[in-house]
N, C-alpha and C. Protein backbone atom coordinates (compact mmCIF):
# COMPACT_ATOMS: atom_id res chain seq x y z
N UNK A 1 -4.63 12.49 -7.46
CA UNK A 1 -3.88 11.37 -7.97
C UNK A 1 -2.64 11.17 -7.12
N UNK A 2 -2.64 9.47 -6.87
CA UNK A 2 -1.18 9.24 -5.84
C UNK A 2 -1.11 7.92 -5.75
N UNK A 3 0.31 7.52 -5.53
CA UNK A 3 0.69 6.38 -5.44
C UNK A 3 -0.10 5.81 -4.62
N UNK A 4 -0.88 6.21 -3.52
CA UNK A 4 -1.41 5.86 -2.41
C UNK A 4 -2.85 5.42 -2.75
N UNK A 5 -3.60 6.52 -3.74
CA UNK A 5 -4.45 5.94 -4.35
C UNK A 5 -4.42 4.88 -5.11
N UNK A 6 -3.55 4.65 -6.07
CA UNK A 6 -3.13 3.57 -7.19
C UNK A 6 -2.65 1.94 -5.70
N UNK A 7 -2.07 2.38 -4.99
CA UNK A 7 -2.55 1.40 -4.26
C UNK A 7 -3.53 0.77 -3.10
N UNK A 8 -4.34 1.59 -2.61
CA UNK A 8 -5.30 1.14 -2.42
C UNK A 8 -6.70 0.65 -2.98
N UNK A 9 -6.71 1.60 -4.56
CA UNK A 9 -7.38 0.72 -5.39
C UNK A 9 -7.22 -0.62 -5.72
N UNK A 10 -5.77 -1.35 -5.57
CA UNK A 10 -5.30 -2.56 -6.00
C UNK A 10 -5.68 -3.53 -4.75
N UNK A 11 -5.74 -3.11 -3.69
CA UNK A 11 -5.87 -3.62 -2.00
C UNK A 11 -7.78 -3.85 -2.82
N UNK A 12 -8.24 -2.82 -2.98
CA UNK A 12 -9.90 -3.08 -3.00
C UNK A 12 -9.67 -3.80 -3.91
N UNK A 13 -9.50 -4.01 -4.92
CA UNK A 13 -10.09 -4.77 -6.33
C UNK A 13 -9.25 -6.51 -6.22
N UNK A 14 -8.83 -6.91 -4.54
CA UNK A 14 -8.31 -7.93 -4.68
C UNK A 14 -9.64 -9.21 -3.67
N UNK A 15 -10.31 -10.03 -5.01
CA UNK A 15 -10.81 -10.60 -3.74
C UNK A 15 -10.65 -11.50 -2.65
N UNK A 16 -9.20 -12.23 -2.98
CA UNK A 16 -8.89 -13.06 -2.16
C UNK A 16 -8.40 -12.14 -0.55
N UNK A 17 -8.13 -10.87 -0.93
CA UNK A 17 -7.56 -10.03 0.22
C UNK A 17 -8.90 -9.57 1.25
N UNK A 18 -9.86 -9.05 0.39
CA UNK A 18 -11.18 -9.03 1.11
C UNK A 18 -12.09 -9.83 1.96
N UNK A 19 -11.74 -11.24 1.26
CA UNK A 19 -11.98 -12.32 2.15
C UNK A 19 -11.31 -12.37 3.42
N UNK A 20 -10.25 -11.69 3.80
CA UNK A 20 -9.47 -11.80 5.11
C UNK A 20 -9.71 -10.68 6.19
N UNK A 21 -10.24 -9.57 5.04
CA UNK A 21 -10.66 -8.59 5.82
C UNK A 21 -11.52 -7.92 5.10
N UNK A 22 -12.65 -7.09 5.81
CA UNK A 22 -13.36 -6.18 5.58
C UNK A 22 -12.73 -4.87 4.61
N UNK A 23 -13.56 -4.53 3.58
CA UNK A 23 -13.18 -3.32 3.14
C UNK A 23 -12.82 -2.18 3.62
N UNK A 24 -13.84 -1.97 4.79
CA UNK A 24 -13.64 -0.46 6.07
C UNK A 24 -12.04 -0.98 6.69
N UNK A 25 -11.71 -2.18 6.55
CA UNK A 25 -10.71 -2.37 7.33
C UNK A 25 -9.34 -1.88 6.68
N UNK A 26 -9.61 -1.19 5.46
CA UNK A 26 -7.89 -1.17 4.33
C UNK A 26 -8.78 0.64 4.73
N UNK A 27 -7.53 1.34 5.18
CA UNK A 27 -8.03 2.63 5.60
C UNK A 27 -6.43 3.05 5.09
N UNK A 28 -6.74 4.52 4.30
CA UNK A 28 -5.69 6.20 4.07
C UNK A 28 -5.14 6.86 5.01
N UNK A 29 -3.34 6.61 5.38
CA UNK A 29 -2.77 7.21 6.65
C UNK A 29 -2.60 5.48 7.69
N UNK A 30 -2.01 6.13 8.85
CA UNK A 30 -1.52 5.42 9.50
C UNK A 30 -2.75 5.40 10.64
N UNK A 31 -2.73 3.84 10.62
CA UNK A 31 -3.93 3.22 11.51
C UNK A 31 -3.68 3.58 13.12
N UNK A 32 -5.17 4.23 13.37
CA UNK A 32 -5.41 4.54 15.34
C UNK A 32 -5.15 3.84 15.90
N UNK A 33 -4.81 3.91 17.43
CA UNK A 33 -5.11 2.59 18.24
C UNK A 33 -5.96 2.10 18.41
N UNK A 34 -6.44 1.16 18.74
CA UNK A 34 -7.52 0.50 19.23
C UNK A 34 -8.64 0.16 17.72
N UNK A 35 -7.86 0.43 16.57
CA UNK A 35 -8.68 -0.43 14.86
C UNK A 35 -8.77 -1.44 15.51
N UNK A 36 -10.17 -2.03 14.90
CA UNK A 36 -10.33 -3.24 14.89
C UNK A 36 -9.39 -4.22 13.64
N UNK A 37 -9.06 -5.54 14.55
CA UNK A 37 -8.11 -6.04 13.65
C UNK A 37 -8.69 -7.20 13.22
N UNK A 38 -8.11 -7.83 11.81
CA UNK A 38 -6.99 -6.84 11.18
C UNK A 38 -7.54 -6.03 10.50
N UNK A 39 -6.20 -5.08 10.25
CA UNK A 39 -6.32 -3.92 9.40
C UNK A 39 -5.45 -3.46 8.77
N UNK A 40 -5.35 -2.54 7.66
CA UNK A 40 -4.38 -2.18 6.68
C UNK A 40 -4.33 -1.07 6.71
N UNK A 41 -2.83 0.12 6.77
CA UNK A 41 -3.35 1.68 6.56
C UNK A 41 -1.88 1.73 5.56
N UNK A 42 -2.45 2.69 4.90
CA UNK A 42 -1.56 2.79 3.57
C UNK A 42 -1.30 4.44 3.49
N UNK A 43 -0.18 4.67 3.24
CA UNK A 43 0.79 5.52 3.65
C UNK A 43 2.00 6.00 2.62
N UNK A 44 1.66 7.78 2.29
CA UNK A 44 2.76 8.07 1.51
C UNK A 44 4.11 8.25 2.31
N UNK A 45 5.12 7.34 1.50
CA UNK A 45 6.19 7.81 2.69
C UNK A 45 6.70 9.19 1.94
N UNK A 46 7.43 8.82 1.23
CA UNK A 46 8.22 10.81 -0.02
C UNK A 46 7.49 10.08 -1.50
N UNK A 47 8.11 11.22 -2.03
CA UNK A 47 7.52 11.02 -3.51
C UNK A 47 8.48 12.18 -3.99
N UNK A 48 8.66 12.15 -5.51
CA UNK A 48 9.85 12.54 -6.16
C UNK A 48 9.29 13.03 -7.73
N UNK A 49 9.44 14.03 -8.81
CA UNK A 49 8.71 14.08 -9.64
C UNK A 49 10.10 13.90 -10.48
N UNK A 50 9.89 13.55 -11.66
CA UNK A 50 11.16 13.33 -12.60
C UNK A 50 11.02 14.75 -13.43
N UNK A 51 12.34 15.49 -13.11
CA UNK A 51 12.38 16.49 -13.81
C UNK A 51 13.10 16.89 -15.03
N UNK A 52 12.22 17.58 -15.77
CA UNK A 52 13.19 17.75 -17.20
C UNK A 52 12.80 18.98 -17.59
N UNK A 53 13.80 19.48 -18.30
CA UNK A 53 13.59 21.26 -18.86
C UNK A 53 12.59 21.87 -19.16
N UNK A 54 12.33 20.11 -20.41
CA UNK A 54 11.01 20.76 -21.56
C UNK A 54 9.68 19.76 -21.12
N UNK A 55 9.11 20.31 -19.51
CA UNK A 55 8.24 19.71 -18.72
C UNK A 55 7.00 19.72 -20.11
N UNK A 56 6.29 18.94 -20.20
CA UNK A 56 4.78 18.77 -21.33
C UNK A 56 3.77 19.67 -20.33
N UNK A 57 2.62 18.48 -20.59
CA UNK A 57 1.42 18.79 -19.64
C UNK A 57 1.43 17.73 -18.51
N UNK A 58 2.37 16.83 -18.61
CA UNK A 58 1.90 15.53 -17.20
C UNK A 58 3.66 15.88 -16.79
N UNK A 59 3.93 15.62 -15.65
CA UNK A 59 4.90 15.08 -15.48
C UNK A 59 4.35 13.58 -14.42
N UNK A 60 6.15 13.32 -14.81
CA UNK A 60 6.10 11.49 -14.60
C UNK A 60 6.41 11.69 -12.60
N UNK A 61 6.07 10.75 -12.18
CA UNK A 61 6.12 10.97 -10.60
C UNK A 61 6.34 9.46 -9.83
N UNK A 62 7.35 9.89 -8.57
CA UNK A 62 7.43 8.37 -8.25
C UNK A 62 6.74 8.19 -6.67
N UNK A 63 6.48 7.66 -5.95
CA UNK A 63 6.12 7.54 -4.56
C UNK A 63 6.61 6.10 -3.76
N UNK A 64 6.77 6.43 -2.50
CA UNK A 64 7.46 5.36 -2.16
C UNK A 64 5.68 5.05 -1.16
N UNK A 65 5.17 4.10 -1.25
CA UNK A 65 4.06 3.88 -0.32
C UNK A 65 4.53 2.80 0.67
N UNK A 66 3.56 3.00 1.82
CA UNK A 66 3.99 2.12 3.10
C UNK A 66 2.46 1.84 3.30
N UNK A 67 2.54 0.19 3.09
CA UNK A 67 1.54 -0.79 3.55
C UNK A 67 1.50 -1.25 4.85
N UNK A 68 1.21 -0.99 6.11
CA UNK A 68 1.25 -1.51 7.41
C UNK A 68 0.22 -2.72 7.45
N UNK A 69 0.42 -3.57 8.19
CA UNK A 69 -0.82 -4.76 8.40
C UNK A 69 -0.15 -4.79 9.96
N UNK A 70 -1.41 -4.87 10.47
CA UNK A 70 -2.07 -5.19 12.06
C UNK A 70 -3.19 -6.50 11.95
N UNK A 71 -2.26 -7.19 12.99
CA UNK A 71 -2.85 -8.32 13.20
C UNK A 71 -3.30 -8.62 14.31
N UNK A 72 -4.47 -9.71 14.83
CA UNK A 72 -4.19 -10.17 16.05
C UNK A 72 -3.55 -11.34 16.14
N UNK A 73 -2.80 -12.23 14.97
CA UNK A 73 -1.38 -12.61 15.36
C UNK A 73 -0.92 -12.86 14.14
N UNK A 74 0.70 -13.31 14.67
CA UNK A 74 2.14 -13.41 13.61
C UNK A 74 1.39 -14.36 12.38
N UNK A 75 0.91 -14.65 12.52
CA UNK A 75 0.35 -16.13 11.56
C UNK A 75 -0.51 -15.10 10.53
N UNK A 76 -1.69 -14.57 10.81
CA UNK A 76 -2.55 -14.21 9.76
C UNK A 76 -1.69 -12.79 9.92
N UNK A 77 -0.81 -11.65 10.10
CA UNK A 77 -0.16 -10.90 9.87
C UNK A 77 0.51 -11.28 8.45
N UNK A 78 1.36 -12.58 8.54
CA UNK A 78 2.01 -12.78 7.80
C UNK A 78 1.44 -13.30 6.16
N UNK A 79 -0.07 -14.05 6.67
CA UNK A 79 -0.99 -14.35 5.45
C UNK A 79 -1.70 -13.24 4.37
N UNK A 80 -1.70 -12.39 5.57
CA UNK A 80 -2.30 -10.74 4.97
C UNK A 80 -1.34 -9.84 4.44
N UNK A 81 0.05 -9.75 4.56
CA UNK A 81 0.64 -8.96 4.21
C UNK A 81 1.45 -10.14 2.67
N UNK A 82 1.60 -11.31 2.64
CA UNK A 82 2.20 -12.39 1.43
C UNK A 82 0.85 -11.46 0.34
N UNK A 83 -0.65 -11.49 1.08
CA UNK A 83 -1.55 -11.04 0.10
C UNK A 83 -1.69 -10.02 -0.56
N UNK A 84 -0.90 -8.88 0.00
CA UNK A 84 -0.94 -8.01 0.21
C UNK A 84 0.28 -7.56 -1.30
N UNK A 85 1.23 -8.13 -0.69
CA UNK A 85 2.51 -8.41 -2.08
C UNK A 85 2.18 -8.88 -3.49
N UNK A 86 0.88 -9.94 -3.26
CA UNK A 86 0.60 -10.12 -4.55
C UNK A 86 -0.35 -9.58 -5.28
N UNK A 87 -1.37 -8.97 -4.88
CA UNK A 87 -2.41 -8.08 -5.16
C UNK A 87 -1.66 -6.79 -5.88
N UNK A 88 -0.48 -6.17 -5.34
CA UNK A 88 0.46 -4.93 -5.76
C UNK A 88 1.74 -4.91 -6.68
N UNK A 89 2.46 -5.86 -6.07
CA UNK A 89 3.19 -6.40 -7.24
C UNK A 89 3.57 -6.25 -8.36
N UNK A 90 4.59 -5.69 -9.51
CA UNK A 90 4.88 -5.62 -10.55
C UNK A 90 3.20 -5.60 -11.20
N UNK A 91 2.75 -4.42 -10.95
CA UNK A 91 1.26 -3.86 -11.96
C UNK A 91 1.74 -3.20 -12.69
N UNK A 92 1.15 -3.23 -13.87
CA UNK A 92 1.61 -1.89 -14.79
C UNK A 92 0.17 -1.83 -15.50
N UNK A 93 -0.25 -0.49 -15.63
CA UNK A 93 -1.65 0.20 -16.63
C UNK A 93 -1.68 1.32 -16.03
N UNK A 94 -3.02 1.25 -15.96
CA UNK A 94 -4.15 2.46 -15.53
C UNK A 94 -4.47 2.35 -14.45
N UNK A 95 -4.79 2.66 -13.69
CA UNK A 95 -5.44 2.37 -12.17
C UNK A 95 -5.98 3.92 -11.33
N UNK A 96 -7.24 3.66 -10.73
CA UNK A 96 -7.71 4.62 -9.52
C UNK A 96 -7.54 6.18 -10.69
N UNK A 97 -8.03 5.97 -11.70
CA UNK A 97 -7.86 7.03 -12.75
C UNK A 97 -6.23 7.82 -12.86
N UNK A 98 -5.84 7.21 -12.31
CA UNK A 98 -3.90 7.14 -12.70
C UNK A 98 -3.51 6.56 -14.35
N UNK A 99 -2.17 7.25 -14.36
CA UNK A 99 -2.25 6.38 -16.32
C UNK A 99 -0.95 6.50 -16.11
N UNK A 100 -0.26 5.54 -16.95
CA UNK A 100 0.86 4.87 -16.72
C UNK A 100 1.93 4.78 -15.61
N UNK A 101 1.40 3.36 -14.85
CA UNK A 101 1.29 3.35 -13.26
C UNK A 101 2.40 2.15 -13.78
N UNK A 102 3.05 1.98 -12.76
CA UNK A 102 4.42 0.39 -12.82
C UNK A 102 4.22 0.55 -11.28
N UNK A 103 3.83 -0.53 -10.55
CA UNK A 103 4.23 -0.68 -8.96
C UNK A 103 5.47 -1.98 -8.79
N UNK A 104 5.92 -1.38 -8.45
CA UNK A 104 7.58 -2.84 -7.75
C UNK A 104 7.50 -2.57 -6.45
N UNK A 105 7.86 -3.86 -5.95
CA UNK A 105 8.17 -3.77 -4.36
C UNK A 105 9.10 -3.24 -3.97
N UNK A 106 9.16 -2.70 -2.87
CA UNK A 106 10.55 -1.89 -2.76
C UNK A 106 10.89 -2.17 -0.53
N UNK A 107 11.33 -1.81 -0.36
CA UNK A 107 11.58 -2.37 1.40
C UNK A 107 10.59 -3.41 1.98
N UNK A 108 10.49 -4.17 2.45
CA UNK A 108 10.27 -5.03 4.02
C UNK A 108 10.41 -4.47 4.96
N UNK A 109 9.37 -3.99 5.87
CA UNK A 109 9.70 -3.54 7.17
C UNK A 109 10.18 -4.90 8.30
N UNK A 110 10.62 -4.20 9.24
CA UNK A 110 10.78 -5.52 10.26
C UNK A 110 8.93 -5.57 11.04
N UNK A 111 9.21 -6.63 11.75
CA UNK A 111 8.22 -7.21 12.66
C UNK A 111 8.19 -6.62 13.51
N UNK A 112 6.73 -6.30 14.57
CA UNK A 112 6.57 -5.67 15.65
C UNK A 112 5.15 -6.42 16.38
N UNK A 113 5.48 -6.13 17.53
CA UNK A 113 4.32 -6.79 18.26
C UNK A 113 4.33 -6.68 19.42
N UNK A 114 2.82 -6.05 20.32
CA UNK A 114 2.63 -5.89 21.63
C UNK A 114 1.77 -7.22 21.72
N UNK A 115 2.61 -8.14 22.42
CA UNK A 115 1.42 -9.57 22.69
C UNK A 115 0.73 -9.38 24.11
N UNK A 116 0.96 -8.17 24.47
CA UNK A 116 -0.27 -7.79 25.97
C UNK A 116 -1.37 -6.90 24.96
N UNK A 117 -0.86 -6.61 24.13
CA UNK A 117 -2.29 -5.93 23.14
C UNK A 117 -2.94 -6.85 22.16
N UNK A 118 -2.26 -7.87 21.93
CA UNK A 118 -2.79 -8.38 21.03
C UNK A 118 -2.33 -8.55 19.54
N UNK A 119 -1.27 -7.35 19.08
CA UNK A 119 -0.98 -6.74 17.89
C UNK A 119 0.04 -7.01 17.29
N UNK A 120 -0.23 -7.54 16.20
CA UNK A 120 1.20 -8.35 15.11
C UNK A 120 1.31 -7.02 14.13
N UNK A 121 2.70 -6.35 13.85
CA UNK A 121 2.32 -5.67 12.92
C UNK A 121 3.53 -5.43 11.88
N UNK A 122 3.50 -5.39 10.69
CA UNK A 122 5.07 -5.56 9.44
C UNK A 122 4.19 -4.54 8.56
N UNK A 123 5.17 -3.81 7.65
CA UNK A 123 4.86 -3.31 6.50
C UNK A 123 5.88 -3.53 5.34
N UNK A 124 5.26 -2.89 4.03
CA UNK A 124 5.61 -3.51 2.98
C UNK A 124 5.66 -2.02 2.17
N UNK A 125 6.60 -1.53 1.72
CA UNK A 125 6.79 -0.42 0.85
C UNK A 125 6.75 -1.45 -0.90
N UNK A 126 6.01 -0.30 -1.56
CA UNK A 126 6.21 -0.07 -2.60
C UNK A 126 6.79 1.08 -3.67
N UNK A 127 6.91 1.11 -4.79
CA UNK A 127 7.34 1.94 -6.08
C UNK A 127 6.44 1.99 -6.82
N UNK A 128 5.74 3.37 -6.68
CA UNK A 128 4.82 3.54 -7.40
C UNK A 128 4.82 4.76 -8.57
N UNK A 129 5.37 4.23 -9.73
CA UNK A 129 5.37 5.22 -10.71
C UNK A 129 4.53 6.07 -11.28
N UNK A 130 3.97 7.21 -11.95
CA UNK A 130 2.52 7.22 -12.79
C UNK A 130 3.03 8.68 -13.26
N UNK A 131 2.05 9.01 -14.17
CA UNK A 131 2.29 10.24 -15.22
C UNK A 131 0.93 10.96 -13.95
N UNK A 132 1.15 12.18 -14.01
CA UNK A 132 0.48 13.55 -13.50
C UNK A 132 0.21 14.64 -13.89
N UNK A 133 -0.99 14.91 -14.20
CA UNK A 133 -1.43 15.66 -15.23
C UNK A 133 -1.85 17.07 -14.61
């Protein structure tokens, strides 16, 4: 169980996002060179557990995740990652067998791009809360 899971389940279960890209294309960890584009790699940055004396059986846990999108340009970079925001976005339930999950957006990365490679690339952190059992 991880923020990382809870959001890449939300990346799969979006179909307007799938339409832009292939499923094989939303990949765990930070994307190789030479992925075929586009592509998405999703990424724990830290994570933090909320601590208290009289711990139960779950404790509550936070993660900061990092959404990268690779493009082959600024235009559908920018269409894939707007999609990307709304698919994740202020969720709150169950998810990827996670239980009481809240995702908020949290940083904007800046813009990057090798235009002799081809490659548009921004990420998008989230706040990913959930109980841990």
């Amino acid at each position: 169980m991880s923020g990382k899971a809870v959001i890449g389940a939300l990346l799969m279960a979006d179909d307007t996002l799938l339409a832009m890209l292939p499923p094989d294309s939303i990949k765990p960890g930070v994307l190789p060179l030479g992925v075929t584009l586009p592509a998405i790699g999703v990424s724990t940055v830290s994570g933090v557990d909320r601590n208290i004396l009289k711990a139960g059986a779950s404790k509550h846990r936070r993660n900061r995740v990092q959404v990268t999108v690779m493009a082959g340009s600024d235009e559908q970079k920018d269409e894939i990652l707007r999609q990307v925001r709304r698919a994740c976005a202020d969720k709150v339930g169950d998810f990827a067998g996670v239980t009481a999950v809240a995702v908020l957006t949290d940083v904007e990365g800046p813009d990057f791009r090798d235009e002799k490679a081809g490659i548009y690339l921004q990420s998008q952190d989230f706040t990913v809360s959930y109980n841990q059992g």
